[in-house]
Protein backbone atom coordinates (compact mmCIF):
# COMPACT_ATOMS: atom_id res chain seq x y z
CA UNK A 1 -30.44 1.18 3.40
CA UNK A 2 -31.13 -1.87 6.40
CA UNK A 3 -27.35 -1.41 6.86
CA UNK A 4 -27.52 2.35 7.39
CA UNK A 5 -30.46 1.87 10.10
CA UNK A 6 -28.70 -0.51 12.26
CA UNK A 7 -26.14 1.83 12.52
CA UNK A 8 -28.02 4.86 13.23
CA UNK A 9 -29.47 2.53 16.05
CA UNK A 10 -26.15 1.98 17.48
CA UNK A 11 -25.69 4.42 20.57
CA UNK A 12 -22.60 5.45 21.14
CA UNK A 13 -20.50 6.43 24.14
CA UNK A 14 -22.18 9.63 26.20
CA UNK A 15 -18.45 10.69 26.97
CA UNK A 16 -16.33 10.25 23.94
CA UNK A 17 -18.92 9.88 21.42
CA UNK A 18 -16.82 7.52 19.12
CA UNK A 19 -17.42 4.12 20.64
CA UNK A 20 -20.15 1.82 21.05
CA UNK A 21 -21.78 2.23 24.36
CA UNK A 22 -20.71 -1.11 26.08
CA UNK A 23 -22.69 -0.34 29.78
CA UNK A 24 -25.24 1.73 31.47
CA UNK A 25 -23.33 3.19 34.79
CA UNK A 26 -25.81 2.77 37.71
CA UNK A 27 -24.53 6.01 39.74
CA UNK A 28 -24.93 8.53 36.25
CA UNK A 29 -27.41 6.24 33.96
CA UNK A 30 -24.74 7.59 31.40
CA UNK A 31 -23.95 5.13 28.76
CA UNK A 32 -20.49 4.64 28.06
CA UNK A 33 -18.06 2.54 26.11
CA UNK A 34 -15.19 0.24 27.95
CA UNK A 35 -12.09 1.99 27.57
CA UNK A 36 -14.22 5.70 29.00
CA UNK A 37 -15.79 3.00 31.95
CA UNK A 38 -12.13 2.53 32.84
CA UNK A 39 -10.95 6.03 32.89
CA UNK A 40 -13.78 7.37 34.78
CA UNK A 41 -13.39 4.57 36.98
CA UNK A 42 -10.17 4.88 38.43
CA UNK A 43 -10.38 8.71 38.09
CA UNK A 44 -13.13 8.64 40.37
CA UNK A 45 -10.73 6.34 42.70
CA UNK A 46 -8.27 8.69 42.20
CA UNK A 47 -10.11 11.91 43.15
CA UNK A 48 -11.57 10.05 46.61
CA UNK A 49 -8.06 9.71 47.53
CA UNK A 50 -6.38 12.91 47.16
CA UNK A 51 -9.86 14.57 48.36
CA UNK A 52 -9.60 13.06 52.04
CA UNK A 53 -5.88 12.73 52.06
CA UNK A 54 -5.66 9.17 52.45
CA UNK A 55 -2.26 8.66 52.04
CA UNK A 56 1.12 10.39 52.02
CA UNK A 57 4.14 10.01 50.11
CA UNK A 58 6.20 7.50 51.37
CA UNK A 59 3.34 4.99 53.47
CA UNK A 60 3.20 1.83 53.68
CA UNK A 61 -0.20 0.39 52.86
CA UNK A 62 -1.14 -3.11 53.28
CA UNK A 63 -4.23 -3.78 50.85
CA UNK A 64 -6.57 -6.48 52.89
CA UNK A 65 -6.95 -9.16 50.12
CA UNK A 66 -9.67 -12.24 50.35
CA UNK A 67 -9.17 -12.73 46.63
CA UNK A 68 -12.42 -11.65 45.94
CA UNK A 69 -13.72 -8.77 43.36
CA UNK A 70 -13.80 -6.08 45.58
CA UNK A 71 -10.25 -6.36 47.07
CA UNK A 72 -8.87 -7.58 43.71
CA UNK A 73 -10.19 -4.75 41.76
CA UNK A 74 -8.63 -2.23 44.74
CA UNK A 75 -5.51 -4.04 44.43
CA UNK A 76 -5.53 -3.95 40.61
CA UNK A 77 -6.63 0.34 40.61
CA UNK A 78 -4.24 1.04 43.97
CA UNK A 79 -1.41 -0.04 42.30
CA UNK A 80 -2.01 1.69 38.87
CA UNK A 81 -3.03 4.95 40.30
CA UNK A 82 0.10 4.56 42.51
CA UNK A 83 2.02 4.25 39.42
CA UNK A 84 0.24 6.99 36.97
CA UNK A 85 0.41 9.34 39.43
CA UNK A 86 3.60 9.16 41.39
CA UNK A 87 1.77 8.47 45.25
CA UNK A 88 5.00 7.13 46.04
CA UNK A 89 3.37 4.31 47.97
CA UNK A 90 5.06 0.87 49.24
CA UNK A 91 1.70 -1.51 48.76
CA UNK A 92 1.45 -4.87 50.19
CA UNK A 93 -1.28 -7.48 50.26
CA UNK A 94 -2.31 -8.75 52.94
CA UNK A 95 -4.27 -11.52 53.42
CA UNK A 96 -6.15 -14.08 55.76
CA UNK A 97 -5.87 -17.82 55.77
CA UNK A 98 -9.06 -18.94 58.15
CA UNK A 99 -8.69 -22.36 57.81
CA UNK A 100 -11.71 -23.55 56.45
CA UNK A 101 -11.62 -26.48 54.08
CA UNK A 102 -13.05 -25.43 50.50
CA UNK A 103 -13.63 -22.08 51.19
CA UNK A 104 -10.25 -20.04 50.94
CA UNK A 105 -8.21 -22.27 49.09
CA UNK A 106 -9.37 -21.29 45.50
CA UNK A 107 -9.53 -17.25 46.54
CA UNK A 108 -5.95 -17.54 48.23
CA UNK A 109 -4.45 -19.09 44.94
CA UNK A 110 -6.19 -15.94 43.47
CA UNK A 111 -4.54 -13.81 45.87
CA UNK A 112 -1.30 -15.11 44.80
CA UNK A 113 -2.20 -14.51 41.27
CA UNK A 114 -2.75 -10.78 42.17
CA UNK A 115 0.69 -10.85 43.91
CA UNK A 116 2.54 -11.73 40.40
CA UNK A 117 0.04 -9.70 37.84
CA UNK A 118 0.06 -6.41 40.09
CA UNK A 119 4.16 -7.12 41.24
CA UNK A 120 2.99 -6.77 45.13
CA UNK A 121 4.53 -8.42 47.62
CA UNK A 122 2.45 -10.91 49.88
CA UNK A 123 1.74 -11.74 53.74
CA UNK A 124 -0.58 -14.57 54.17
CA UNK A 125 -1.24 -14.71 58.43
CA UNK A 126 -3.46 -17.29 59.01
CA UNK A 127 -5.63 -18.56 62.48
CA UNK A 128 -3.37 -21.48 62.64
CA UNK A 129 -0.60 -19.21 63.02
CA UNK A 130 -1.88 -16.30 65.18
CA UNK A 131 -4.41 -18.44 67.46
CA UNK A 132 -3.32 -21.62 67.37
CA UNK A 133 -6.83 -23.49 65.65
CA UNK A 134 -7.76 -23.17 62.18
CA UNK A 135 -11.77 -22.34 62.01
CA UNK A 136 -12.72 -25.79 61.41
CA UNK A 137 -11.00 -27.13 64.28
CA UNK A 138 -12.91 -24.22 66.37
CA UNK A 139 -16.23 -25.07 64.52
CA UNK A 140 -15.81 -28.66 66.43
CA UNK A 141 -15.55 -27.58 69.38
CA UNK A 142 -17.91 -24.69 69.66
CA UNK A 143 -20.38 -25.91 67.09
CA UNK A 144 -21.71 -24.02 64.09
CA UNK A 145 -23.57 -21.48 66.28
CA UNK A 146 -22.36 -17.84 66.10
CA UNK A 147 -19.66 -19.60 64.80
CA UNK A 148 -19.99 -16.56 61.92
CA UNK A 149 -19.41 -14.14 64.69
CA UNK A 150 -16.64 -15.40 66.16
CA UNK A 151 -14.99 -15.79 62.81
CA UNK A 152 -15.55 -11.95 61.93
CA UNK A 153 -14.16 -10.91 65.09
CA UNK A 154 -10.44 -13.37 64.57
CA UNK A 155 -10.39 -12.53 61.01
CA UNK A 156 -10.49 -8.54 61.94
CA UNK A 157 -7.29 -9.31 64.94
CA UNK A 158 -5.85 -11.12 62.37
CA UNK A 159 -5.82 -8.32 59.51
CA UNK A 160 -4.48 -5.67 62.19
CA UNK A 161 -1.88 -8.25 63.44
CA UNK A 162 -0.51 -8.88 59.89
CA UNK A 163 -0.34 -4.91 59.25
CA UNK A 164 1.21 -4.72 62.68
CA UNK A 165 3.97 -7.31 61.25
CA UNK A 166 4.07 -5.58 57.65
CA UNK A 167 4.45 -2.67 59.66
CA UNK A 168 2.67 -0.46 57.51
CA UNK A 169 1.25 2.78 58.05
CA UNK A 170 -2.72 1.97 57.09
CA UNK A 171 -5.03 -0.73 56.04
CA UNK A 172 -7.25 -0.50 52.75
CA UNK A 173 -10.18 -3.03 52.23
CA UNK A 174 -12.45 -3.15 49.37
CA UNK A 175 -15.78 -2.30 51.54
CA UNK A 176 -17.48 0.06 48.85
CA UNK A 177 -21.16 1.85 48.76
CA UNK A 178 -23.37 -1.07 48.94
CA UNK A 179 -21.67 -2.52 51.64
CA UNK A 180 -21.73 0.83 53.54
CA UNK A 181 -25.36 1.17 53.14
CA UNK A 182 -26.15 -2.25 54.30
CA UNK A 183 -24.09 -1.52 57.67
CA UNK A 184 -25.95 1.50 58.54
CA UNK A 185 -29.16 0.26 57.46
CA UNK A 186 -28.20 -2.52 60.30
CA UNK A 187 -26.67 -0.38 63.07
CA UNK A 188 -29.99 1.34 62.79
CA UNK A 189 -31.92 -1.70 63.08
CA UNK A 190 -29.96 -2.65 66.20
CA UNK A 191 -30.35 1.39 67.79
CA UNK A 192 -26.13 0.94 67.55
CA UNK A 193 -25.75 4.96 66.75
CA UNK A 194 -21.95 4.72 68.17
CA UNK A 195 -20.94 2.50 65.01
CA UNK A 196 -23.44 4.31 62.91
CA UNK A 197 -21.03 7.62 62.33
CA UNK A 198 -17.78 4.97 62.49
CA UNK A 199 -19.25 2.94 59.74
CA UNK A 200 -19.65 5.93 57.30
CA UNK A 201 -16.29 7.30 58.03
CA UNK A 202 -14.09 6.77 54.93
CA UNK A 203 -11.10 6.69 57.68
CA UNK A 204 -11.35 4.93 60.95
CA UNK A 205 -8.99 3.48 63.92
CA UNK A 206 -7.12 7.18 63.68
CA UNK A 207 -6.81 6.88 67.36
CA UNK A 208 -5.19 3.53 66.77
CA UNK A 209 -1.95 2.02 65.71
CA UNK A 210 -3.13 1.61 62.50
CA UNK A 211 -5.93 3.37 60.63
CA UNK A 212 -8.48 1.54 58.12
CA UNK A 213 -9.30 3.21 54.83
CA UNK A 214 -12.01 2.20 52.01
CA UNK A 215 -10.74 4.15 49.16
CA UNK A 216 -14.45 2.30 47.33
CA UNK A 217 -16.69 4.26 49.72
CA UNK A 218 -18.65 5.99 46.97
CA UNK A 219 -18.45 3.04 44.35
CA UNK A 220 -21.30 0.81 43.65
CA UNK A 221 -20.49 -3.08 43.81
CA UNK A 222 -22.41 -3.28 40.49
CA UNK A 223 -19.43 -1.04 38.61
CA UNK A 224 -16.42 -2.80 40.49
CA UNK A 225 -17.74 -6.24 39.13
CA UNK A 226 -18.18 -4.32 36.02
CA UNK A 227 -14.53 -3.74 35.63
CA UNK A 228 -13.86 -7.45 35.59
CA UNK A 229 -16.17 -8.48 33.36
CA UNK A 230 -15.56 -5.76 30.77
C-alpha cells in the first residue's frame, strides 16, 4: 500500500507523460523528464534559426569557442541540428588564446575536446600571434587597471581576425537571454541607446565583412547549464 503511494507521488513528465519529471524549465515552469528537456531544447534552437534565417546552405560558420558552457553547448546543438536537419553547413571553432597564465589553459584543452567529440575542425588565434604580447605581458606594462577593457576590446579583433582567416561567412557565440538582458540593463544605465537596439539584435555587423549571430538569444543560461548536467 506505502509502495503504491510513493508512486502516485511520483510526477511525471508534463510532455510525454511516461517519465519521471527530472527538471522544472524556468521559461514554461513545465516539468519535464531528460530525454523531452533535450528535444525541446534543440527544437527550440532549431526553430530560432530557420525563423530569422540565420544561415544558408552552403556557409561557413565559425562557432566562437572559450570552452565554456555556453559556447560548448552551441557547438554540441549547432552541429547536431546541422546534421538532423540537412543545413548543409561547414562549422568551425574558433577560438582565442589570451595569454593569461591559469586562466585559458584548462578551457582551451576543453576546446580541443569539443574539436574531437563534435568532429569540428579548430583555429586557435591567439594575442601572441595577432598583437605581438600575450595579456600578461600587457598587464605589466599597463598595470591591472582597465586592463579588463582592453582585453574585451583585443579578444573581439581577435575573433573577427580568425573568421577573417577561416574565411567564413558568419560568427556564432553562445551570448544567450541572460546575458542579453544584463547588456541592455547596462547600456541603459550608461544612456548608450545606439548599442541598446544593436545589443538585442539576434544578427549584427550585417554592414560588415562578417556578421555575428547568437542562435541562444531566447535561452536562459539556467537551461543551457541544464543540458550538461542532465
Amino acid at each position: 500500500m506505502e509502495g503504491n503511494h510513493e508512486k502516485a507521488r511520483v510526477r511525471l513528465c508534463y510532455l510525454c507523460n511516461q517519465r519521471r519529471a527530472a527538471l522544472k524549465r524556468p521559461k514554461t515552469l513545465e516539468q519535464i523528464c531528460r530525454e523531452c528537456f533535450y528535444e525541446v531544447f534543440e527544437e527550440e534552437i532549431h526553430q530560432v534559426i530557420v525563423k530569422n534565417q540565420l544561415f544558408k546552405p552552403g556557409e561557413r560558420i565559425a562557432i566562437g569557442a572559450s570552452g565554456g558552457k555556453d559556447s560548448t553547448v552551441l557547438a554540441y546543438v549547432l552541429s547536431e541540428l546541422n546534421r538532423r536537419h540537412n543545413y548543409g553547413l561547414d562549422l568551425f571553432l574558433l577560438s582565442v588564446d589570451e595569454g593569461i597564465t591559469g586562466y585559458r589553459d584548462d578551457s582551451l584543452e576543453t576546446v580541443k575536446r569539443n574539436e574531437l567529440q563534435y568532429g569540428l575542425p579548430l583555429k586557435i588565434v591567439s594575442y601572441k600571434d595577432l598583437y605581438g604580447w600575450t595579456m600578461d605581458e600587457i598587464v605589466k606594462t599597463i598595470g591591472l587597471k582597465n586592463n579588463c577593457t582592453f582585453c574585451g576590446v583585443f579578444r573581439r579583433q581577435a575573433l573577427d581576425r580568425g573568421a577573417a582567416l577561416l574565411k567564413v561567412d558568419k560568427l556564432v557565440t553562445g551570448h544567450n537571454a541572460d546575458d542579453i538582458a544584463e547588456t541592455v540593463l547596462l547600456n541603459i544605465l550608461r544612456g548608450d541607446i545606439a548599442r541598446l537596439s544593436r545589443c538585442t539584435s539576434i544578427t549584427t555587423g550585417e554592414d560588415g565583412p562578417i556578421p555575428r549571430c547568437k542562435p541562444f538569444k531566447y535561452t536562459y543560461e539556467k537551461e543551457i547549464a541544464g543540458l550538461l548536467l542532465h
